[in-house]
PDB file of N, CA and C in Angstrom:
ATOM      1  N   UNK A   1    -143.369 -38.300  54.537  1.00  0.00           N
ATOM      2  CA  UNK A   1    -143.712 -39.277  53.514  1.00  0.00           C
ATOM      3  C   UNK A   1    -142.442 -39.648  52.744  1.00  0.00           C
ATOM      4  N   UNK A   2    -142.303 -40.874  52.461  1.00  0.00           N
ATOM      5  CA  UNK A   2    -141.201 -40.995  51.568  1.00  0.00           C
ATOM      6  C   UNK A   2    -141.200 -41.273  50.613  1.00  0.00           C
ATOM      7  N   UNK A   3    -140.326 -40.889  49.513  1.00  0.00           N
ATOM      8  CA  UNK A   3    -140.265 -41.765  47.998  1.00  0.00           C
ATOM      9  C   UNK A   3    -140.273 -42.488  47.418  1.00  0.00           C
ATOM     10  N   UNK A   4    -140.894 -42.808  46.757  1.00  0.00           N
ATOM     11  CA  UNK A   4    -140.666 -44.551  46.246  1.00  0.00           C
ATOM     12  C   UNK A   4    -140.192 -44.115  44.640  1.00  0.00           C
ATOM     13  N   UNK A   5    -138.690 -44.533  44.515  1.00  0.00           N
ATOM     14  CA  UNK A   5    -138.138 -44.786  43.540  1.00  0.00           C
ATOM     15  C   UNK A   5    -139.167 -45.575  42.156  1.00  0.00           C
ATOM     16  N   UNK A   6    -139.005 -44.774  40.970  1.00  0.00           N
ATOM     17  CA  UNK A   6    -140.042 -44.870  39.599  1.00  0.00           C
ATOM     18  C   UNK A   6    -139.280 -44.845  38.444  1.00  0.00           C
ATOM     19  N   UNK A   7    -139.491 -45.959  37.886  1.00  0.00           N
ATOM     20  CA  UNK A   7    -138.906 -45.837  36.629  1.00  0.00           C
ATOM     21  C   UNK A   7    -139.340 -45.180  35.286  1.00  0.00           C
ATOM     22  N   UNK A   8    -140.579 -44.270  36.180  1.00  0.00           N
ATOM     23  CA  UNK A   8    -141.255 -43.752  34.704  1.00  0.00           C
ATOM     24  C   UNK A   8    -140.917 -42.803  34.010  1.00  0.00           C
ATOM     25  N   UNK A   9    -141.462 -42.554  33.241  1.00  0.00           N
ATOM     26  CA  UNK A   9    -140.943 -41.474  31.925  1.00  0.00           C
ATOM     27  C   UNK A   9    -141.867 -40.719  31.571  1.00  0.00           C
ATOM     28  N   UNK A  10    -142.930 -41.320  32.168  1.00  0.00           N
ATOM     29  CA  UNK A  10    -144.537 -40.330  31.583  1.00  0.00           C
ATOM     30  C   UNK A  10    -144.752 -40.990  30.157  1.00  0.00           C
ATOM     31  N   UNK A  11    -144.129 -41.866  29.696  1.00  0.00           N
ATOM     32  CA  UNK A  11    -144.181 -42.296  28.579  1.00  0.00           C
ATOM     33  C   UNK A  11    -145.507 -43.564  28.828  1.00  0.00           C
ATOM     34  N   UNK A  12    -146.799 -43.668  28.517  1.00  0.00           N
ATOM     35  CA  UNK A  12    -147.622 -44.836  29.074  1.00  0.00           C
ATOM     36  C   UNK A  12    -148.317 -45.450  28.501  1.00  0.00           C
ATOM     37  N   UNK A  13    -147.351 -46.117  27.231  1.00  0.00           N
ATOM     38  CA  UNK A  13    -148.151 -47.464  26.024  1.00  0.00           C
ATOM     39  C   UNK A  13    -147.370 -48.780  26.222  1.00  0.00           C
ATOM     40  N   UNK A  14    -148.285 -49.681  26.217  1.00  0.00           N
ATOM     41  CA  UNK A  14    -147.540 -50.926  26.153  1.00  0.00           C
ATOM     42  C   UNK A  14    -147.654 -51.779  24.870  1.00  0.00           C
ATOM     43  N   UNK A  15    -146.364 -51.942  24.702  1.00  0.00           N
ATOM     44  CA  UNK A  15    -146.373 -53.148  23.395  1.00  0.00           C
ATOM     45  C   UNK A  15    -146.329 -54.153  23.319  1.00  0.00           C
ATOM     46  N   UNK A  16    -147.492 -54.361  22.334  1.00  0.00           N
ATOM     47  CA  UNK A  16    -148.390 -55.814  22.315  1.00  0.00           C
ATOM     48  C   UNK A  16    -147.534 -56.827  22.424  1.00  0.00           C
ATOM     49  N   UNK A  17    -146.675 -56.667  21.506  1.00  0.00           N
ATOM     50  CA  UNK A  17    -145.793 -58.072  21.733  1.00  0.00           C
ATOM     51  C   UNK A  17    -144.956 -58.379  22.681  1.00  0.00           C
ATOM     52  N   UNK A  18    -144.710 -57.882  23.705  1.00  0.00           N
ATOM     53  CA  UNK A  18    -143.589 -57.992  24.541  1.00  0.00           C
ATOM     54  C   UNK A  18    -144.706 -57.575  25.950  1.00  0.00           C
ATOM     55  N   UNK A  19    -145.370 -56.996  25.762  1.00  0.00           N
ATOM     56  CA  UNK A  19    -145.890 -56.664  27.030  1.00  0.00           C
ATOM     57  C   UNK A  19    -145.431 -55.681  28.179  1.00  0.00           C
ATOM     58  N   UNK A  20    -144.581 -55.056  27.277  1.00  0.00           N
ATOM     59  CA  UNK A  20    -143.588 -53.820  28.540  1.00  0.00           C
ATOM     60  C   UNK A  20    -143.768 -52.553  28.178  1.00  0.00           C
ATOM     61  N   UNK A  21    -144.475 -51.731  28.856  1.00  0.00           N
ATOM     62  CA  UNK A  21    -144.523 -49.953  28.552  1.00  0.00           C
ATOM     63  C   UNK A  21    -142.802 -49.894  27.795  1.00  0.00           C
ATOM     64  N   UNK A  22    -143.720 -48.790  26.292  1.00  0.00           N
ATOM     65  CA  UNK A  22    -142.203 -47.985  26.099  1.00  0.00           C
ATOM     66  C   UNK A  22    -141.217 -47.313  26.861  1.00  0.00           C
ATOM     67  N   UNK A  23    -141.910 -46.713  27.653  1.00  0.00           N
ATOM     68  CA  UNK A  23    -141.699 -45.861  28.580  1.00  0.00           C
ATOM     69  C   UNK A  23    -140.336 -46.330  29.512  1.00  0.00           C
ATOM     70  N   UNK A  24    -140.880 -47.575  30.333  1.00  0.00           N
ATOM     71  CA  UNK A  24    -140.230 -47.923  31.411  1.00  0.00           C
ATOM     72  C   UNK A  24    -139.630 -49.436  31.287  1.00  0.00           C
ATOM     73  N   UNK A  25    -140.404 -49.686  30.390  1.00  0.00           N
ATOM     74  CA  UNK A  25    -140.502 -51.417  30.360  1.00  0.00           C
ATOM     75  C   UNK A  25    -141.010 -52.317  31.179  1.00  0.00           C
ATOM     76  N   UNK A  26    -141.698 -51.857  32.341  1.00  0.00           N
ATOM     77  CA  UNK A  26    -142.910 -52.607  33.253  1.00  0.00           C
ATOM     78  C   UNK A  26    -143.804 -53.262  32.379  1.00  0.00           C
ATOM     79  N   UNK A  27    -144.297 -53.960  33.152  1.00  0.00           N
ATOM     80  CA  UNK A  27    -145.507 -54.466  32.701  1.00  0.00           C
ATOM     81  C   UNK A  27    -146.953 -54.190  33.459  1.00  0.00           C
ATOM     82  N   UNK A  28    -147.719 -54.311  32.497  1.00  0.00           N
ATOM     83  CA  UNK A  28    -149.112 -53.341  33.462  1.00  0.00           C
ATOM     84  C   UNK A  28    -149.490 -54.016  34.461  1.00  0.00           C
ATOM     85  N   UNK A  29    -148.988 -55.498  34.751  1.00  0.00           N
ATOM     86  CA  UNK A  29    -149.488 -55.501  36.231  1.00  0.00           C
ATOM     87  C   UNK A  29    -148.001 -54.610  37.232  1.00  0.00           C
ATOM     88  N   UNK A  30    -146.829 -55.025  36.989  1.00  0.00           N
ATOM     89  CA  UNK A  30    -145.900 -54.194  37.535  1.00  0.00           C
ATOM     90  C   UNK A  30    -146.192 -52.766  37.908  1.00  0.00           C
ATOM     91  N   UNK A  31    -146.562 -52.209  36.610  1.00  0.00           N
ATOM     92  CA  UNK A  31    -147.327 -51.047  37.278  1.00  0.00           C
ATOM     93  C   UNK A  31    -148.256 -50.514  38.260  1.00  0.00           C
ATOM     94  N   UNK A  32    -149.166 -51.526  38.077  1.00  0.00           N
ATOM     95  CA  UNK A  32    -150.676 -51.440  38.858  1.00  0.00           C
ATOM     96  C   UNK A  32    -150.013 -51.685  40.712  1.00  0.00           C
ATOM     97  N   UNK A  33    -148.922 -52.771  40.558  1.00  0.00           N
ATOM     98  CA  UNK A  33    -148.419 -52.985  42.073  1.00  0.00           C
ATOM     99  C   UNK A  33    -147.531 -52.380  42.235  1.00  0.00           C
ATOM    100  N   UNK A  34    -147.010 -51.424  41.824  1.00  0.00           N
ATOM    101  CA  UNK A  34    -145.474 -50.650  41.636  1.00  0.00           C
ATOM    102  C   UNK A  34    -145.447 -49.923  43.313  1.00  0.00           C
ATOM    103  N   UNK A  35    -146.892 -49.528  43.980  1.00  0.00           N
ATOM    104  CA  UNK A  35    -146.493 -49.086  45.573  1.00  0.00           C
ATOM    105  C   UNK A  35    -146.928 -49.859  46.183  1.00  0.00           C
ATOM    106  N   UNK A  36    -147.240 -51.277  46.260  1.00  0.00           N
ATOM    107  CA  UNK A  36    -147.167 -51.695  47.439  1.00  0.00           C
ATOM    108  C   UNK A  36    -146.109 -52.936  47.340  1.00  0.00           C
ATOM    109  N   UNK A  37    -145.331 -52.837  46.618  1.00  0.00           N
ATOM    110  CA  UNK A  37    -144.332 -53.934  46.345  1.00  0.00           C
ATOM    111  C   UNK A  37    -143.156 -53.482  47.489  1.00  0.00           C
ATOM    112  N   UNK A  38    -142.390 -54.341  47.909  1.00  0.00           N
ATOM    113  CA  UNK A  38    -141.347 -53.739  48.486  1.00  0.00           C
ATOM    114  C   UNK A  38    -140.337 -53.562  48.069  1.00  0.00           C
ATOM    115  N   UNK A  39    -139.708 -52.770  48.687  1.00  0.00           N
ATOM    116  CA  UNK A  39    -137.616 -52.056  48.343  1.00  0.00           C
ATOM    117  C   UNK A  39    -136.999 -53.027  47.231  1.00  0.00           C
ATOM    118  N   UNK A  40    -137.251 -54.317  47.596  1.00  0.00           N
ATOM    119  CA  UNK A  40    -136.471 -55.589  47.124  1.00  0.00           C
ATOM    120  C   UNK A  40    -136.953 -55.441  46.153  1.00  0.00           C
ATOM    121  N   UNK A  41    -138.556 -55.740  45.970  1.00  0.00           N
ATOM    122  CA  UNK A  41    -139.369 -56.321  44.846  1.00  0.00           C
ATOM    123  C   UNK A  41    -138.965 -54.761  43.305  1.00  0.00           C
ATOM    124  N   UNK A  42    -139.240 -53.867  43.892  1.00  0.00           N
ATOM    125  CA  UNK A  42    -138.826 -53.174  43.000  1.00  0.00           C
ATOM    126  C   UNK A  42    -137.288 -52.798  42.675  1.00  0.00           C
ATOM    127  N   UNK A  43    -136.561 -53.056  43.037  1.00  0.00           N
ATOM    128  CA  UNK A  43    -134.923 -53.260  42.493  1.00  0.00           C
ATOM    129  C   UNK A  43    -134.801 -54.536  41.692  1.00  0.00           C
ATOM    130  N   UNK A  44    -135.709 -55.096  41.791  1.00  0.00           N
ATOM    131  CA  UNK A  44    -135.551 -56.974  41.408  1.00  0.00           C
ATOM    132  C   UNK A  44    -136.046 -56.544  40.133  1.00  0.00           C
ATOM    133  N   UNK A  45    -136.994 -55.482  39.801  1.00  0.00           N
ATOM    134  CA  UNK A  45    -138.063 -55.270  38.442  1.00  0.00           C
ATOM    135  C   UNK A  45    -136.735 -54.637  37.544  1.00  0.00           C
ATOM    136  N   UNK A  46    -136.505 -53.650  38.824  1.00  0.00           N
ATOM    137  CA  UNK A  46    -135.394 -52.074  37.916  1.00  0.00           C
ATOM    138  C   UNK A  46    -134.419 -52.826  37.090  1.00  0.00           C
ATOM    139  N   UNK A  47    -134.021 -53.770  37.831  1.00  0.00           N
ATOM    140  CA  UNK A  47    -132.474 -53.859  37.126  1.00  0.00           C
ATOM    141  C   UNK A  47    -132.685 -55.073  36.348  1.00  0.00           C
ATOM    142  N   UNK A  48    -134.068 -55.321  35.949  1.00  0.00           N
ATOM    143  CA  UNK A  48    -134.621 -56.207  34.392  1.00  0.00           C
ATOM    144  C   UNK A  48    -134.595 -55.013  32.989  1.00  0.00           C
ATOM    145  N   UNK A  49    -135.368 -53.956  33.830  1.00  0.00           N
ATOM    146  CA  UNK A  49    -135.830 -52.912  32.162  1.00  0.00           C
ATOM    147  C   UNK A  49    -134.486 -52.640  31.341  1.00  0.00           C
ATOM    148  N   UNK A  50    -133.857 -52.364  32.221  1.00  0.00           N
ATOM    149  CA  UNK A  50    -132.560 -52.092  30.462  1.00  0.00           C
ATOM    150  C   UNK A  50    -132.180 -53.421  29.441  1.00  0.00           C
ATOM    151  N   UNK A  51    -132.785 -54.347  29.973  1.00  0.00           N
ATOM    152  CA  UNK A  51    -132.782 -55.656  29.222  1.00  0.00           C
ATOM    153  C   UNK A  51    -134.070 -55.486  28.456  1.00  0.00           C
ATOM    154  N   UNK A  52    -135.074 -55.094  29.275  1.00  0.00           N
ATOM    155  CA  UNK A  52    -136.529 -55.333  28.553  1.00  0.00           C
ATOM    156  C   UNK A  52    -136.800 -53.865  27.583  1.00  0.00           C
ATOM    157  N   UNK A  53    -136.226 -53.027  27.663  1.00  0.00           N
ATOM    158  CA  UNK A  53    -136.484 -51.610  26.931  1.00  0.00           C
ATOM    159  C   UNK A  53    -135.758 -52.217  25.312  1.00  0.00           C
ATOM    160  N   UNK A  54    -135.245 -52.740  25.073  1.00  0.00           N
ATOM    161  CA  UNK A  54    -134.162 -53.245  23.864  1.00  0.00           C
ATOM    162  C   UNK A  54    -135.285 -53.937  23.275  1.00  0.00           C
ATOM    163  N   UNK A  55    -135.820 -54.800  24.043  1.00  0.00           N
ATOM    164  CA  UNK A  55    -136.943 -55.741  23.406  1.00  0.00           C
ATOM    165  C   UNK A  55    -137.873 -54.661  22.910  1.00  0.00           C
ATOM    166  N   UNK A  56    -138.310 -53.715  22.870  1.00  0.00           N
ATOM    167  CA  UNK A  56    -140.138 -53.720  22.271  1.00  0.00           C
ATOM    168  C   UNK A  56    -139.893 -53.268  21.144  1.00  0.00           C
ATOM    169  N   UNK A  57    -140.607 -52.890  20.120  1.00  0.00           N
ATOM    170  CA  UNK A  57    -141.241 -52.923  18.872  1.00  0.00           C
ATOM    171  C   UNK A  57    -140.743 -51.181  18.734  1.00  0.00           C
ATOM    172  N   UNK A  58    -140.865 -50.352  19.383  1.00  0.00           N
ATOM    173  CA  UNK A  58    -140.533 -48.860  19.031  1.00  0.00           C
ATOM    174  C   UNK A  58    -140.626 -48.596  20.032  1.00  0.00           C
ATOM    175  N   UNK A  59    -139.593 -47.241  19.645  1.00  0.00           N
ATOM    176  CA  UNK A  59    -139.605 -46.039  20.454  1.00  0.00           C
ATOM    177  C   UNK A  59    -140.544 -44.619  20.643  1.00  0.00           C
ATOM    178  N   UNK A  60    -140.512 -43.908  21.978  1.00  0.00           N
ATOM    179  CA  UNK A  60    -141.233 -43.049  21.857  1.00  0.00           C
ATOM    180  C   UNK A  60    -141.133 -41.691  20.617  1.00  0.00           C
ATOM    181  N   UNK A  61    -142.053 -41.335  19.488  1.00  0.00           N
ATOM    182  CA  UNK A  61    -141.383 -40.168  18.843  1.00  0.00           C
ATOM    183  C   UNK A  61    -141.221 -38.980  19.450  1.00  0.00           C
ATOM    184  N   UNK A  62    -141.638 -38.665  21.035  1.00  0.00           N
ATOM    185  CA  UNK A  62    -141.481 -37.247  21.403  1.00  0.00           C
ATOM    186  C   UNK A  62    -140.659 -37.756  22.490  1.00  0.00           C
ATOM    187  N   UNK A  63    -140.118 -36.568  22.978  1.00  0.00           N
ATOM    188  CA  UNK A  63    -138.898 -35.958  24.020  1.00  0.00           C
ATOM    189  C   UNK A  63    -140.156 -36.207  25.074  1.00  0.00           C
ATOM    190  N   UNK A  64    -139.495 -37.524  26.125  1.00  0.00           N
ATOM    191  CA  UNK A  64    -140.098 -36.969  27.465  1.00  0.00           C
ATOM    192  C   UNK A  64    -140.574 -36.137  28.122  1.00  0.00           C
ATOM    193  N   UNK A  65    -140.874 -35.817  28.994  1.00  0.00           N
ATOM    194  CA  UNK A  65    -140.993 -34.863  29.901  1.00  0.00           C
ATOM    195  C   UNK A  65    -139.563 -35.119  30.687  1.00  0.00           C
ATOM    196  N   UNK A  66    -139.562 -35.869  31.403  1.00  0.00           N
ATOM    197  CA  UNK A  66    -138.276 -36.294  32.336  1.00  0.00           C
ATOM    198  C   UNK A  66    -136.722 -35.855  31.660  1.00  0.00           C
ATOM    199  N   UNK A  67    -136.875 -36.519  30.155  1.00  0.00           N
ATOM    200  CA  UNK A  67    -136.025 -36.347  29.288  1.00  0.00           C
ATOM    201  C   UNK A  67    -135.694 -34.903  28.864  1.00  0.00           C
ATOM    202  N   UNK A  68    -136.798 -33.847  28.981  1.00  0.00           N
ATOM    203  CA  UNK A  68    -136.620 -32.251  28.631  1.00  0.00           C
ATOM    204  C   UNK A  68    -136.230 -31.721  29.813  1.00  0.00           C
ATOM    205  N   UNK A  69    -136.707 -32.416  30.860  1.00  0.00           N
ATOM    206  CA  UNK A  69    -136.124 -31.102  31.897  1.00  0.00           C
ATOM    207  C   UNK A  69    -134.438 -31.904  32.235  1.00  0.00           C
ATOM    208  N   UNK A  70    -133.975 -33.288  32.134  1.00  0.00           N
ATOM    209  CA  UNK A  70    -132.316 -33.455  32.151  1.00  0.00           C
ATOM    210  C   UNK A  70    -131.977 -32.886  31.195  1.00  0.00           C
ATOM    211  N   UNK A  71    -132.416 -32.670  30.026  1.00  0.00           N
ATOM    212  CA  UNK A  71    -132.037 -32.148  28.799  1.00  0.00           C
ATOM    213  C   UNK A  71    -131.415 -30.487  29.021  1.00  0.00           C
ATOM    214  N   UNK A  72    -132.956 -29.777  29.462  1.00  0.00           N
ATOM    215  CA  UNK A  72    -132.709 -28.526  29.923  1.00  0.00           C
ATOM    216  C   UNK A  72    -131.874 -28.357  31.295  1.00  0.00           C
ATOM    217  N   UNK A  73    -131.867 -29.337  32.359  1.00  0.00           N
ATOM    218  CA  UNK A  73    -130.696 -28.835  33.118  1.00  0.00           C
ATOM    219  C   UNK A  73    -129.045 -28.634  32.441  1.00  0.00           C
ATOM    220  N   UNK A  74    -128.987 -29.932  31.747  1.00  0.00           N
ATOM    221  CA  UNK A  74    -127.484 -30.316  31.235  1.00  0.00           C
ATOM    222  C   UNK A  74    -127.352 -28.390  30.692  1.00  0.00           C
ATOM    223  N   UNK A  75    -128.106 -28.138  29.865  1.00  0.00           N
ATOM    224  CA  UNK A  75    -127.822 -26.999  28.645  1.00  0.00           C
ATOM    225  C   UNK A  75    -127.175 -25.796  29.535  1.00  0.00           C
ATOM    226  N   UNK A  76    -128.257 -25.689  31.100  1.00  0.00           N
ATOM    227  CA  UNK A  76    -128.391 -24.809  31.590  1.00  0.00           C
ATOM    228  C   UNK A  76    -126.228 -24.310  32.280  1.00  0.00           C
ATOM    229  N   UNK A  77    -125.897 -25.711  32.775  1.00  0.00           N
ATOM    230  CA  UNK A  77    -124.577 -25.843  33.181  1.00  0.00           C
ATOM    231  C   UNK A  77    -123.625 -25.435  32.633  1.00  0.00           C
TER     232      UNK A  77
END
């Protein structure tokens, strides 16, 4: 089986005004098609969110999950 590259964070609210999870900055249909899109279609999304994460309304107040365990590797080194 193979991987399909995810921009998620476990982080999974979207804000009203902008329409992009905090998390990732998708949008809930992006999400909903996030595996059957192809290679292309999702590199075409990826390399929008660091544009679209700037846009929303707030940030998450807790530490990821994703974010604690890079957190806890870095410490571990």
């Amino acid at each position: 089986m193979t991987m399909i590259e995810s921009p998620c964070i476990l982080v999974c609210s979207v804000d009203e005004k902008t329409g992009y999870c905090f998390g990732c900055g998708r949008t809930r249909a992006e999400i909903a098609a996030w595996l059957t899109m192809t290679p292309a279609e999702r590199r075409a999304v990826m390399e929008e969110l660091p544009a679209r994460l700037v846009q929303v309304e707030r940030r998450p107040r807790r530490e990821t999950r994703r974010a604690r365990l890079a957190r806890e590797r870095t410490e571990r080194s």
